[in-house]
N, C-alpha and C. Protein backbone atom coordinates (compact mmCIF):
# COMPACT_ATOMS: atom_id res chain seq x y z
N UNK A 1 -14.49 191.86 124.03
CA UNK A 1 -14.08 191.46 122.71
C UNK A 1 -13.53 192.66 121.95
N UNK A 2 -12.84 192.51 121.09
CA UNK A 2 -11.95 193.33 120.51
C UNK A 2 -12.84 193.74 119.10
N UNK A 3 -12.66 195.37 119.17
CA UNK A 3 -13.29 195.52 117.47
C UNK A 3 -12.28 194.95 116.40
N UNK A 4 -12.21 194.13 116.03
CA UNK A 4 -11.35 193.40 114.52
C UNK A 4 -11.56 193.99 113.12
N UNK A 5 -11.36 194.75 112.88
CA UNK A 5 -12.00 195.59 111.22
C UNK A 5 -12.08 194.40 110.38
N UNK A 6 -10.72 193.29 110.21
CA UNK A 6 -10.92 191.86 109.54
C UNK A 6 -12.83 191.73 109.60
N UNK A 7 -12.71 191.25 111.06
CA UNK A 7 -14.56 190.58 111.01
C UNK A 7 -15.31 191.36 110.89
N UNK A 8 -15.35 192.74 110.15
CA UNK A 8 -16.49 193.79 110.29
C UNK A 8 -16.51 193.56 108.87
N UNK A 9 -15.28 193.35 108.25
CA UNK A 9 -15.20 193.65 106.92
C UNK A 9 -15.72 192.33 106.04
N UNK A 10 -15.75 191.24 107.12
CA UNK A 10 -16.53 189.83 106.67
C UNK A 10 -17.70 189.82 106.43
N UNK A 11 -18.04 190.53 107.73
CA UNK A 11 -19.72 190.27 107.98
C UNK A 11 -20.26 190.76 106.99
N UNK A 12 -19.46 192.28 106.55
CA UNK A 12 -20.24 193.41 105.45
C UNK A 12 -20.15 192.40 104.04
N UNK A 13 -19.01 192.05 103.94
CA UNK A 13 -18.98 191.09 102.41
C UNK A 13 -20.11 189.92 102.50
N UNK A 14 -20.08 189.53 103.62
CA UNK A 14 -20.69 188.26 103.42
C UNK A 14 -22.27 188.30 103.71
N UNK A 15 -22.65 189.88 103.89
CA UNK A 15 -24.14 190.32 104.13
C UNK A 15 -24.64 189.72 102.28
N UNK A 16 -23.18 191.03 101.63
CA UNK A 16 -23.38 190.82 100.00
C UNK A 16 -23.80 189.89 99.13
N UNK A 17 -23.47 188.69 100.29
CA UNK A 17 -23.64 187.44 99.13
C UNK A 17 -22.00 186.87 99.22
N UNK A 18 -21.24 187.76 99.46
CA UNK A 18 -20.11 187.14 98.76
C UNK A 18 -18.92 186.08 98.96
N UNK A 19 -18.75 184.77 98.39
CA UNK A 19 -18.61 183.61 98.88
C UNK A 19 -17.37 183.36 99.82
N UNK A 20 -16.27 184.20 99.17
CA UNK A 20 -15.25 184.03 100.18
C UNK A 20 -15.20 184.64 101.56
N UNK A 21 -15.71 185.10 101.30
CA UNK A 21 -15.94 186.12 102.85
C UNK A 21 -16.51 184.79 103.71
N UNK A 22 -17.84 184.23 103.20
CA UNK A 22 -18.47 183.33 103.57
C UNK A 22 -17.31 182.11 104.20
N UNK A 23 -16.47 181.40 102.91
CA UNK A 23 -15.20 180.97 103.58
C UNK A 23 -14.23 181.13 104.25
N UNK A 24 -13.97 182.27 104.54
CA UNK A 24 -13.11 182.60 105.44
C UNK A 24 -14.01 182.87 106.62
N UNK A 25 -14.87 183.33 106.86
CA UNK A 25 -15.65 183.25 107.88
C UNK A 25 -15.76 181.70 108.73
N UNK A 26 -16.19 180.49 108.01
CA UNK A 26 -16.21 179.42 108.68
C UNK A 26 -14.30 178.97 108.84
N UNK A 27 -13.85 179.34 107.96
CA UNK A 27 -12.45 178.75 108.12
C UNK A 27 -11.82 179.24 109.43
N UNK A 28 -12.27 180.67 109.38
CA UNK A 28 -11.77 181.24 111.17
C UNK A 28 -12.37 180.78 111.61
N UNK A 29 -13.92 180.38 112.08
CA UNK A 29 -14.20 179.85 113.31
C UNK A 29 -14.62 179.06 113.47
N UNK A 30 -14.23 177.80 112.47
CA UNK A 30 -14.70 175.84 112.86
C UNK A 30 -14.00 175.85 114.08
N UNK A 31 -12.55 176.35 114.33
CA UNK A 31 -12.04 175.84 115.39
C UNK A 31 -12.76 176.04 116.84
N UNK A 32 -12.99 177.56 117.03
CA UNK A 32 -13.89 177.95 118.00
C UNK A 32 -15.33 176.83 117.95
N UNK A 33 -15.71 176.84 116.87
CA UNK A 33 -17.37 176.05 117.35
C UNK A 33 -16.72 174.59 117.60
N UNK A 34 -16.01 174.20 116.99
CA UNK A 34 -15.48 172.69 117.69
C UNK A 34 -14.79 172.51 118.79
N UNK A 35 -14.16 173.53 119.48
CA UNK A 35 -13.57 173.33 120.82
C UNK A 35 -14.70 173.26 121.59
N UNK A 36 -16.10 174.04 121.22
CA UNK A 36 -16.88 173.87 122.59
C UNK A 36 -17.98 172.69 122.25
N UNK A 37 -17.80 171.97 121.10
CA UNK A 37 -18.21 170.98 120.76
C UNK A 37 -17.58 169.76 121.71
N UNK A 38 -15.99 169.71 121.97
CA UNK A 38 -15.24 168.88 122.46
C UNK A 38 -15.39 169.01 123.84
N UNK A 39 -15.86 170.73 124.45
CA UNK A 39 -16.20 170.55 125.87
C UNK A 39 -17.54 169.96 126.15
N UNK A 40 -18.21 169.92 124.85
CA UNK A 40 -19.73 169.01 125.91
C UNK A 40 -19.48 167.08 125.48
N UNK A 41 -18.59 167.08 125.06
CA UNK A 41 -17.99 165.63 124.90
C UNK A 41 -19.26 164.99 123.60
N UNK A 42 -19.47 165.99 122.69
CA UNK A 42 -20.21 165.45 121.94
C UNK A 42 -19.65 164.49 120.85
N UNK A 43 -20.58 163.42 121.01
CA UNK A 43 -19.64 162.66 119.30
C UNK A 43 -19.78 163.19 118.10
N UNK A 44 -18.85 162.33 117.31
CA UNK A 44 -18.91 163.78 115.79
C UNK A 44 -20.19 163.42 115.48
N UNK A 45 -20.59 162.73 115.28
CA UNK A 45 -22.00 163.11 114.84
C UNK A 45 -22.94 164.19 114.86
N UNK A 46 -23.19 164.21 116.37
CA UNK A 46 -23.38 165.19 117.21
C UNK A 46 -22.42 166.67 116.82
N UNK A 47 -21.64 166.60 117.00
CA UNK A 47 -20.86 167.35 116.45
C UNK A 47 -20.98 168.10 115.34
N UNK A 48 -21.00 167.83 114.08
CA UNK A 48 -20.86 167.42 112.80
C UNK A 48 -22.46 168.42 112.82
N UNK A 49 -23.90 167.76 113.57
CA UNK A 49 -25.11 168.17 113.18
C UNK A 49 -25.40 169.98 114.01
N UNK A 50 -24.56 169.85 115.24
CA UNK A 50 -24.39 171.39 115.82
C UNK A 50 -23.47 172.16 115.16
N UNK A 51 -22.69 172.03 114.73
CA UNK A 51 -21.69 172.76 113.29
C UNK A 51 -22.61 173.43 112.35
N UNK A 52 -23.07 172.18 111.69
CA UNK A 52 -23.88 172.66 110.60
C UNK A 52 -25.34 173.62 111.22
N UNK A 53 -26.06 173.58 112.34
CA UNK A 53 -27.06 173.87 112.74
C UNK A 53 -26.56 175.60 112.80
N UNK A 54 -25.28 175.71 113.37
CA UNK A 54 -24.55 176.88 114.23
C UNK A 54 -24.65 177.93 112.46
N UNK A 55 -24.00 176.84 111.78
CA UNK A 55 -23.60 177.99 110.40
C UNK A 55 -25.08 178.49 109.64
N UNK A 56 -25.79 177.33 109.42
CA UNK A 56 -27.68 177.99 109.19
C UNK A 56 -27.61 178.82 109.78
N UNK A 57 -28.12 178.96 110.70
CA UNK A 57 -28.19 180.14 111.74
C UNK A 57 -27.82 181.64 111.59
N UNK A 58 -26.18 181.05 111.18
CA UNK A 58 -25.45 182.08 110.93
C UNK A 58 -26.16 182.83 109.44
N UNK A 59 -26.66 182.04 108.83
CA UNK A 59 -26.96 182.35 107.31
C UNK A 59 -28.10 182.95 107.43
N UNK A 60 -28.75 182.88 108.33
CA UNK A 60 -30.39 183.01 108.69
C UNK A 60 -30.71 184.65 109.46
N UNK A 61 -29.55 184.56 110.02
CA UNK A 61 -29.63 185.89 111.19
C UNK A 61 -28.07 186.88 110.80
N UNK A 62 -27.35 186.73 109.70
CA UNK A 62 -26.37 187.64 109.57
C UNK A 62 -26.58 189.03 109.71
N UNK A 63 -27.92 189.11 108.93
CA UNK A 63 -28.51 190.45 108.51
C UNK A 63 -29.01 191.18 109.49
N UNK A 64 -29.22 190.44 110.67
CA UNK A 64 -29.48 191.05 112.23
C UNK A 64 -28.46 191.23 112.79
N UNK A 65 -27.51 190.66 112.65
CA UNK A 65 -26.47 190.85 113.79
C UNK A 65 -26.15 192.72 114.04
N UNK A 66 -26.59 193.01 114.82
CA UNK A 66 -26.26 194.24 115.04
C UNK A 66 -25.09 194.80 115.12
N UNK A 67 -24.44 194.51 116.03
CA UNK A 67 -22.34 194.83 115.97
C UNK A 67 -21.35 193.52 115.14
N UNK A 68 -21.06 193.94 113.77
CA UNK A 68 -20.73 192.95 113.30
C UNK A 68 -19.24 192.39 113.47
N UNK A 69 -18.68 193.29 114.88
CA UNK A 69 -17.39 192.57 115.68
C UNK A 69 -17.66 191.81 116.53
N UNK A 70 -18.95 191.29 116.76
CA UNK A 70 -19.72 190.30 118.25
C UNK A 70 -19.94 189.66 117.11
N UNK A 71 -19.81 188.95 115.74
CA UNK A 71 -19.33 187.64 115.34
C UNK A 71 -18.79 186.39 116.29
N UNK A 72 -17.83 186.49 116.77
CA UNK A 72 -17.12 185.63 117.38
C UNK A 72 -18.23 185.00 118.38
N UNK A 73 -18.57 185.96 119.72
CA UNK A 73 -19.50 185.76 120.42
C UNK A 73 -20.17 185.09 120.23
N UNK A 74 -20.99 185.62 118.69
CA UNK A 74 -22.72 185.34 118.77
C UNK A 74 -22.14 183.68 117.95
N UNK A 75 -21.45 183.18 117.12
CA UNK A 75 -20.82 182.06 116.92
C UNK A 75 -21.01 180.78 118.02
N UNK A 76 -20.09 181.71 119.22
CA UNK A 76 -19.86 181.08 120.17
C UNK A 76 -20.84 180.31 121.44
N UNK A 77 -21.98 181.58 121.23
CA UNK A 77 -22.92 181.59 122.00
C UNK A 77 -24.13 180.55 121.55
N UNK A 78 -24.86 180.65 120.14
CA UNK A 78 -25.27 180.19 119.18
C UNK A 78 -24.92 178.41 119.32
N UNK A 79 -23.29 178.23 119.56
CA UNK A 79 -22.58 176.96 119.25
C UNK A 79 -23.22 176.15 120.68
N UNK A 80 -22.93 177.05 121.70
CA UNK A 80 -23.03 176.56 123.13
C UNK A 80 -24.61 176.14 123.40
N UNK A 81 -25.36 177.00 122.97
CA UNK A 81 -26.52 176.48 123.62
C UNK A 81 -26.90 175.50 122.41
N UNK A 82 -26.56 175.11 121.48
CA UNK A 82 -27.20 174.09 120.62
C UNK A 82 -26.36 172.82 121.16
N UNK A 83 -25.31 173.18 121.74
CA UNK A 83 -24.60 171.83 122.05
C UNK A 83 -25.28 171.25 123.47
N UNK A 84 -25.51 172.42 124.15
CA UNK A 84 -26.52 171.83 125.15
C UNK A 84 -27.66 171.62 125.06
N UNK A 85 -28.46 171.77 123.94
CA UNK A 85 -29.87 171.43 123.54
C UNK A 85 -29.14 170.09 122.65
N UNK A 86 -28.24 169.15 122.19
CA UNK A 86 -28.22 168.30 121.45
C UNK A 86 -27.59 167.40 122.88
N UNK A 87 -27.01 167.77 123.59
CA UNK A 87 -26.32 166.99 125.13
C UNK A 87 -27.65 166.66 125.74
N UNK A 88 -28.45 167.61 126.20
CA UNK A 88 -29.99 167.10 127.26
C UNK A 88 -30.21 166.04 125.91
N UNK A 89 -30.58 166.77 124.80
CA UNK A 89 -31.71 165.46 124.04
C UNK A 89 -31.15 164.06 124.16
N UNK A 90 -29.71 163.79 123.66
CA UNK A 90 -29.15 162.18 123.81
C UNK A 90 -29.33 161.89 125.23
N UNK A 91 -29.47 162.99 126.29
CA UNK A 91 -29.69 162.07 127.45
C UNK A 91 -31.14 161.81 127.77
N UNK A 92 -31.95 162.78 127.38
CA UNK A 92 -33.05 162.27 127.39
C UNK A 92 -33.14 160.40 126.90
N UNK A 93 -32.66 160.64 125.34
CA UNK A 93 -32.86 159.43 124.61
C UNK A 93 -32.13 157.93 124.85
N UNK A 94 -31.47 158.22 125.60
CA UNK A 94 -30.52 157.03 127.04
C UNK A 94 -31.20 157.04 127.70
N UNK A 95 -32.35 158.05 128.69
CA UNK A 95 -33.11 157.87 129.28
C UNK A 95 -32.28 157.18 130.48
N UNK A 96 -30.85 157.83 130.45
CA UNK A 96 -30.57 157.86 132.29
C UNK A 96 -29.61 158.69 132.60
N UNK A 97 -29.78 158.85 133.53
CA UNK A 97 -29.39 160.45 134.13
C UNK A 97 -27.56 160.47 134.37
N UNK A 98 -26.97 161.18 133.70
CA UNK A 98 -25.84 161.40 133.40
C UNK A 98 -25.17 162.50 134.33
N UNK A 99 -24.03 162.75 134.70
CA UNK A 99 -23.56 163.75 135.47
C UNK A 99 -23.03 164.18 134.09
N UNK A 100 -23.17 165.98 134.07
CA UNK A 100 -22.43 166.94 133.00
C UNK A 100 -21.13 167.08 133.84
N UNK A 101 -19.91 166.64 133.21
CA UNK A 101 -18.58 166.66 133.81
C UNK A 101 -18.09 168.07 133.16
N UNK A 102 -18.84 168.95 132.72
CA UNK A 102 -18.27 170.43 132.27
C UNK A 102 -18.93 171.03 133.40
N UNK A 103 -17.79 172.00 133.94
CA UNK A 103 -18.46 172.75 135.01
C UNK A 103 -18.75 174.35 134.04
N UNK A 104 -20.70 174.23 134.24
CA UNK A 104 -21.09 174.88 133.31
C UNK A 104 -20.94 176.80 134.21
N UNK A 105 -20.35 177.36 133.74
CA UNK A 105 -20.13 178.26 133.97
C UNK A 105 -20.89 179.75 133.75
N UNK A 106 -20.50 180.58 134.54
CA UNK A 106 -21.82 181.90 133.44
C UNK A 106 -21.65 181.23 132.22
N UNK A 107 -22.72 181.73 131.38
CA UNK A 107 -22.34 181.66 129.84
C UNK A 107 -21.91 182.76 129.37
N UNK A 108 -21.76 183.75 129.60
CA UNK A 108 -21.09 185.19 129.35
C UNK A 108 -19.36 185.07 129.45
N UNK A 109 -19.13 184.35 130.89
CA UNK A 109 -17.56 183.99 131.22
C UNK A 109 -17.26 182.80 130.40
N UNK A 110 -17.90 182.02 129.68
CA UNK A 110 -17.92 180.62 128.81
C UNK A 110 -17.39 180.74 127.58
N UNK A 111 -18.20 181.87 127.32
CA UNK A 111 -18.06 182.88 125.58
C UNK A 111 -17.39 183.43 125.63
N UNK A 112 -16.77 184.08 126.42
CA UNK A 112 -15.33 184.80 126.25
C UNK A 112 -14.20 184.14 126.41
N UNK A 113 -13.94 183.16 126.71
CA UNK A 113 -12.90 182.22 127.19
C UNK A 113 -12.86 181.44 125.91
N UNK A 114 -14.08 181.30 125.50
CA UNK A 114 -13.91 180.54 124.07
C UNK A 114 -13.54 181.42 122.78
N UNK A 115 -14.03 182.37 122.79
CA UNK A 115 -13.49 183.36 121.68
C UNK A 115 -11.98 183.43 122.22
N UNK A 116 -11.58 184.37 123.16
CA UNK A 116 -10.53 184.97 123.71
C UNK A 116 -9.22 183.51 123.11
N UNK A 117 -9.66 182.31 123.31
CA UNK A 117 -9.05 181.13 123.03
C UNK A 117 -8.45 181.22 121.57
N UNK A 118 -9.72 180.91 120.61
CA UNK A 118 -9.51 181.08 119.59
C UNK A 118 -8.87 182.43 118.81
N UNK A 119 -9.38 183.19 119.26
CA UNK A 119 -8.17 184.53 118.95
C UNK A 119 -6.85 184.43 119.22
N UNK A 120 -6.90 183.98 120.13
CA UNK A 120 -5.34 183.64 120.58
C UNK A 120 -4.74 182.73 119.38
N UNK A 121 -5.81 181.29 119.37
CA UNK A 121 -4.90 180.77 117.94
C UNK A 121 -4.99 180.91 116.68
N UNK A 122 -5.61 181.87 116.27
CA UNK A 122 -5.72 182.65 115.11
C UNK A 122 -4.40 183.58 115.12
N UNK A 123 -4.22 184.43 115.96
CA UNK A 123 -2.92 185.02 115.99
C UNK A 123 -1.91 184.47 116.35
N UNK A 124 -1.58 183.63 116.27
CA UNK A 124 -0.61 182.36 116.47
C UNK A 124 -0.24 181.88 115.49
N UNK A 125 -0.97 181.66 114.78
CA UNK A 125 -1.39 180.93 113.63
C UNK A 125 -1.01 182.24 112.37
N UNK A 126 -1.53 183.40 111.99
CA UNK A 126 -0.80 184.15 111.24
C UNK A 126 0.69 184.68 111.62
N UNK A 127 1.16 184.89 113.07
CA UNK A 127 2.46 185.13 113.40
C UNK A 127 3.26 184.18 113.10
N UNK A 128 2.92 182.69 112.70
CA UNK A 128 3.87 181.83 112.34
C UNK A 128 3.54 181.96 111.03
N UNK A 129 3.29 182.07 110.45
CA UNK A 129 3.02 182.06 109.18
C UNK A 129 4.03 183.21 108.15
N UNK A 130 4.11 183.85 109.36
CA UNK A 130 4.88 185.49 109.06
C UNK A 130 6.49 184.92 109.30
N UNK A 131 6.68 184.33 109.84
CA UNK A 131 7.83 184.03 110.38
C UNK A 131 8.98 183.37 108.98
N UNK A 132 9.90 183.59 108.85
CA UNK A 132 11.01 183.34 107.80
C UNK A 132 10.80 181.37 107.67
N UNK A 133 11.16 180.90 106.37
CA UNK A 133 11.35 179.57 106.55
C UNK A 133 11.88 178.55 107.66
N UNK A 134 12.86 178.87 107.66
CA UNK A 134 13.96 178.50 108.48
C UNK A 134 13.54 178.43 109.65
N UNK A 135 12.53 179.52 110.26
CA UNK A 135 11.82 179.14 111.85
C UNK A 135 10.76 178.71 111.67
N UNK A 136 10.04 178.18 110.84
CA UNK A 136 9.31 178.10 110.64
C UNK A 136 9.20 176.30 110.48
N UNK A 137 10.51 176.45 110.04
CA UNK A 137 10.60 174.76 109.95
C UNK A 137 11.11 174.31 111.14
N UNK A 138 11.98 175.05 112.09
CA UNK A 138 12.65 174.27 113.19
C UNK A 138 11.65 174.83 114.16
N UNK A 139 10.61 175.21 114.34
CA UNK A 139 10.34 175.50 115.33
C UNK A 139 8.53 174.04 115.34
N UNK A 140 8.64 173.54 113.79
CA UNK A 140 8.02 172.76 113.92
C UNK A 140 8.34 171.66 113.99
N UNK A 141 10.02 171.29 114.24
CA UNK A 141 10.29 170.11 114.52
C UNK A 141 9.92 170.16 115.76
N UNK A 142 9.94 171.03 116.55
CA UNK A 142 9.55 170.97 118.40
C UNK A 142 8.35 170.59 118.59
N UNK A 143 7.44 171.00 117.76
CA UNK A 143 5.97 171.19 117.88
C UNK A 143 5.10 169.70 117.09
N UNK A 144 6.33 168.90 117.06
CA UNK A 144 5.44 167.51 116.41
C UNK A 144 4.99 167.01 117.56
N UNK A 145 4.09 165.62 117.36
CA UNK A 145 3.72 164.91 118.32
C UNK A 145 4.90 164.75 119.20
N UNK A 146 5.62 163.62 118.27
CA UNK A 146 6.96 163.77 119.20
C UNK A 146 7.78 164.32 118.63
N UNK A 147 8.41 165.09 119.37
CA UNK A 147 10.04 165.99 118.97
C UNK A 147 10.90 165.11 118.63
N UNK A 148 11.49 165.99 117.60
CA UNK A 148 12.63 165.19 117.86
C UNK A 148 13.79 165.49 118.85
N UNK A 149 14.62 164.77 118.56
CA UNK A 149 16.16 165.25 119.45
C UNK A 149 17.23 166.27 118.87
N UNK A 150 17.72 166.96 119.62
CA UNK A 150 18.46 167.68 119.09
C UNK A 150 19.43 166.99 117.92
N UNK A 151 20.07 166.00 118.17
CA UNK A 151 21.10 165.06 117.27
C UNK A 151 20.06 164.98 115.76
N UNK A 152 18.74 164.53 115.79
CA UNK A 152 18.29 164.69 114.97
C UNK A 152 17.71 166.09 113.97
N UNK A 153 17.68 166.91 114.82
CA UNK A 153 17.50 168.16 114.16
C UNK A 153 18.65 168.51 113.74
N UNK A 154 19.66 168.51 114.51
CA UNK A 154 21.15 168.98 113.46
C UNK A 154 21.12 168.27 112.08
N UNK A 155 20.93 166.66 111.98
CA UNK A 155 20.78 166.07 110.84
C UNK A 155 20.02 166.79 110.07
N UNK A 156 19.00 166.35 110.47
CA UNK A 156 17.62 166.82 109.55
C UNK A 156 18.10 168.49 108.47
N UNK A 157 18.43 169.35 109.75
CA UNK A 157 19.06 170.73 109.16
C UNK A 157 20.01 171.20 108.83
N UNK A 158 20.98 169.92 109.14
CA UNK A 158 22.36 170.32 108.78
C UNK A 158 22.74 171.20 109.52
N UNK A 159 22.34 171.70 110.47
CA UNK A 159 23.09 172.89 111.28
C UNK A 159 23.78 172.22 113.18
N UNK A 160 24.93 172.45 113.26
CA UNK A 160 25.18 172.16 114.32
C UNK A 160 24.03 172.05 115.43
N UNK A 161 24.46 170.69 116.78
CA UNK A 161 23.43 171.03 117.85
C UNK A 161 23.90 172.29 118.64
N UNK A 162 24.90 172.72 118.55
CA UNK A 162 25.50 174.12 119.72
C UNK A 162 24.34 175.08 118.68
N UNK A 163 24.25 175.09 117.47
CA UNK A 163 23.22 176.07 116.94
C UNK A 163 21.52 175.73 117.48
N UNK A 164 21.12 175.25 117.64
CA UNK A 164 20.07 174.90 117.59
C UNK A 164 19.49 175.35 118.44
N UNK A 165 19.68 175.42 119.65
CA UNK A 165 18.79 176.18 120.66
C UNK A 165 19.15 177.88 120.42
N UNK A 166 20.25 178.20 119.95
CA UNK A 166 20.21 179.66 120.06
C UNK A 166 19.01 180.19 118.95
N UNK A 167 18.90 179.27 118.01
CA UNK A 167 17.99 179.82 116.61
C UNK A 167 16.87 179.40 116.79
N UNK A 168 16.17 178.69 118.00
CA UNK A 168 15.24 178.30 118.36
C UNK A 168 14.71 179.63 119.31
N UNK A 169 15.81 180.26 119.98
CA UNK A 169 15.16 180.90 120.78
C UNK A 169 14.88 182.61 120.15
N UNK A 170 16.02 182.65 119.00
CA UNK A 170 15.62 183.60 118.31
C UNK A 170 14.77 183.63 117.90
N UNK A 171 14.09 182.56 116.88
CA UNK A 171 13.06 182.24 116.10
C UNK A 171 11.61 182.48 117.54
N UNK A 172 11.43 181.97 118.36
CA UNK A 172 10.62 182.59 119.45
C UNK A 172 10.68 183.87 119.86
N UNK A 173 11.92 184.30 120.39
CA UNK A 173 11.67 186.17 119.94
C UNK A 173 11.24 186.55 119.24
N UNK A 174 11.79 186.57 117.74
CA UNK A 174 10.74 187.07 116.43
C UNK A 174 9.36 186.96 116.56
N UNK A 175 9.00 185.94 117.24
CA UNK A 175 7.29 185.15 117.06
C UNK A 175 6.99 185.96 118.30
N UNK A 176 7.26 185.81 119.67
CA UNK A 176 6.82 186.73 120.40
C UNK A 176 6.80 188.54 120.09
N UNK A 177 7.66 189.38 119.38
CA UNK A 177 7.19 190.57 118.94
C UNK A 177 6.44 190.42 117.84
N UNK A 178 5.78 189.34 117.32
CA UNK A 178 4.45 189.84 115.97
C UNK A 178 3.79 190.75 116.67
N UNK A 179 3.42 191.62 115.76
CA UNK A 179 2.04 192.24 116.07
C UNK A 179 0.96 191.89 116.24
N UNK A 180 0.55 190.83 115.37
CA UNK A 180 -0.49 190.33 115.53
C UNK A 180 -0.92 189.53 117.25
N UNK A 181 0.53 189.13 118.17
CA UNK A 181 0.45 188.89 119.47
C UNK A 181 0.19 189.58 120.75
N UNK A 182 0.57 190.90 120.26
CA UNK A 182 0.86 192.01 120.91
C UNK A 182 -0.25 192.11 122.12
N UNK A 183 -1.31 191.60 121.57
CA UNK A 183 -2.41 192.24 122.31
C UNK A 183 -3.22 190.86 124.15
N UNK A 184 -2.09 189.74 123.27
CA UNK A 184 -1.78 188.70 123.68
C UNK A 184 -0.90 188.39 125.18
N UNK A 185 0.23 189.14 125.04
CA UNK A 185 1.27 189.48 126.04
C UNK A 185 0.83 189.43 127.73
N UNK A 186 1.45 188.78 128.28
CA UNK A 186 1.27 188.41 129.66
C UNK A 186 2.13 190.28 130.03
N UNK A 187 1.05 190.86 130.53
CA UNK A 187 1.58 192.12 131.34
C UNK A 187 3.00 192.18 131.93
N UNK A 188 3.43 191.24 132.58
CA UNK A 188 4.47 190.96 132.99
C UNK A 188 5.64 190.90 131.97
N UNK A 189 5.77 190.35 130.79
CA UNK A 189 6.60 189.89 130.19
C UNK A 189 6.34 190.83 129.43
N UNK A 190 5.74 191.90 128.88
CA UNK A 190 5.62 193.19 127.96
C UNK A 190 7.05 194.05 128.03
């Protein structure tokens, strides 16, 4: 895991008391505790009660956390085994024996794959954000459920279809050199 000064500088605010820190803290990582919510196929309910269990926790033990860049981790870790202590109990309470269709993995290789994930779309997520209007809007016509068609994006933007893929692919260059990706980069393509 990566030292992040961002999450050092959370943990320290949010040791303080202080509320936004507190919000931005869950705002970065609902996504992380709900992706591994979605790998134990929990319903929201379920869901919904390991969320909230994960952030107590968090409120309960901040002041311990010893390296306050193993945030992510201890999130992650915290998320996982409550989702598997809330997965056994409903099967207990069905009271019949279920195959776990997650192939449960180290939990060390589990937690990093899940952070490493979410970092990824955290910096994704501010590199578009960084990005000029204009790519910002055509690069989310691609990125709807369904796309549209080129004929329709010329409409929509008024810009020729012979334009459209070249400013599409610019607009992806720009987004591939953020900085914030950098650390992201397939070795190969560096």
């Amino acid at each position: 895991m990566r030292d992040d000064p961002q999450v050092v500088g959370l943990v320290v605010k949010a040791r303080k008391g202080e509320q936004d820190a507190w919000d931005e803290i869950v705002e970065r990582y609902s996504p992380l505790l709900w992706s591994i919510c979605l790998r134990y196929r929990l319903d929201r309910s379920d869901a919904l009660d390991v969320a909230q269990t994960v952030w107590l926790r968090l409120v309960e033990h901040l002041a311990g956390l010893r390296e306050p860049a193993a945030l992510p981790g201890w999130i992650a870790m915290t998320a996982q085994r409550e989702c598997l202590r809330v997965y056994r109990s409903a099967r207990r309470r069905q009271d019949v024996e279920q195959v776990l269709d997650v192939e449960l993995k180290d939990e060390s290789a589990v937690v990093h794959e899940e952070v490493e994930r979410a970092e990824r779309r955290l910096a994704l997520r501010r590199a578009l954000a960084e990005l000029p209007e204009h790519c910002r809007t055509l690069l989310g016509l691609f990125l709807r459920e369904t796309p549209l068609s080129y004929a329709q994006i010329s409409e929509k933007l008024g810009m020729p279809i012979g334009g459209i893929g070249p400013q599409r692919a610019r607009c992806l260059a720009r987004l591939r050199r953020h900085p914030s990706l950098s650390g992201f980069a397939d070795p190969e393509q560096a």
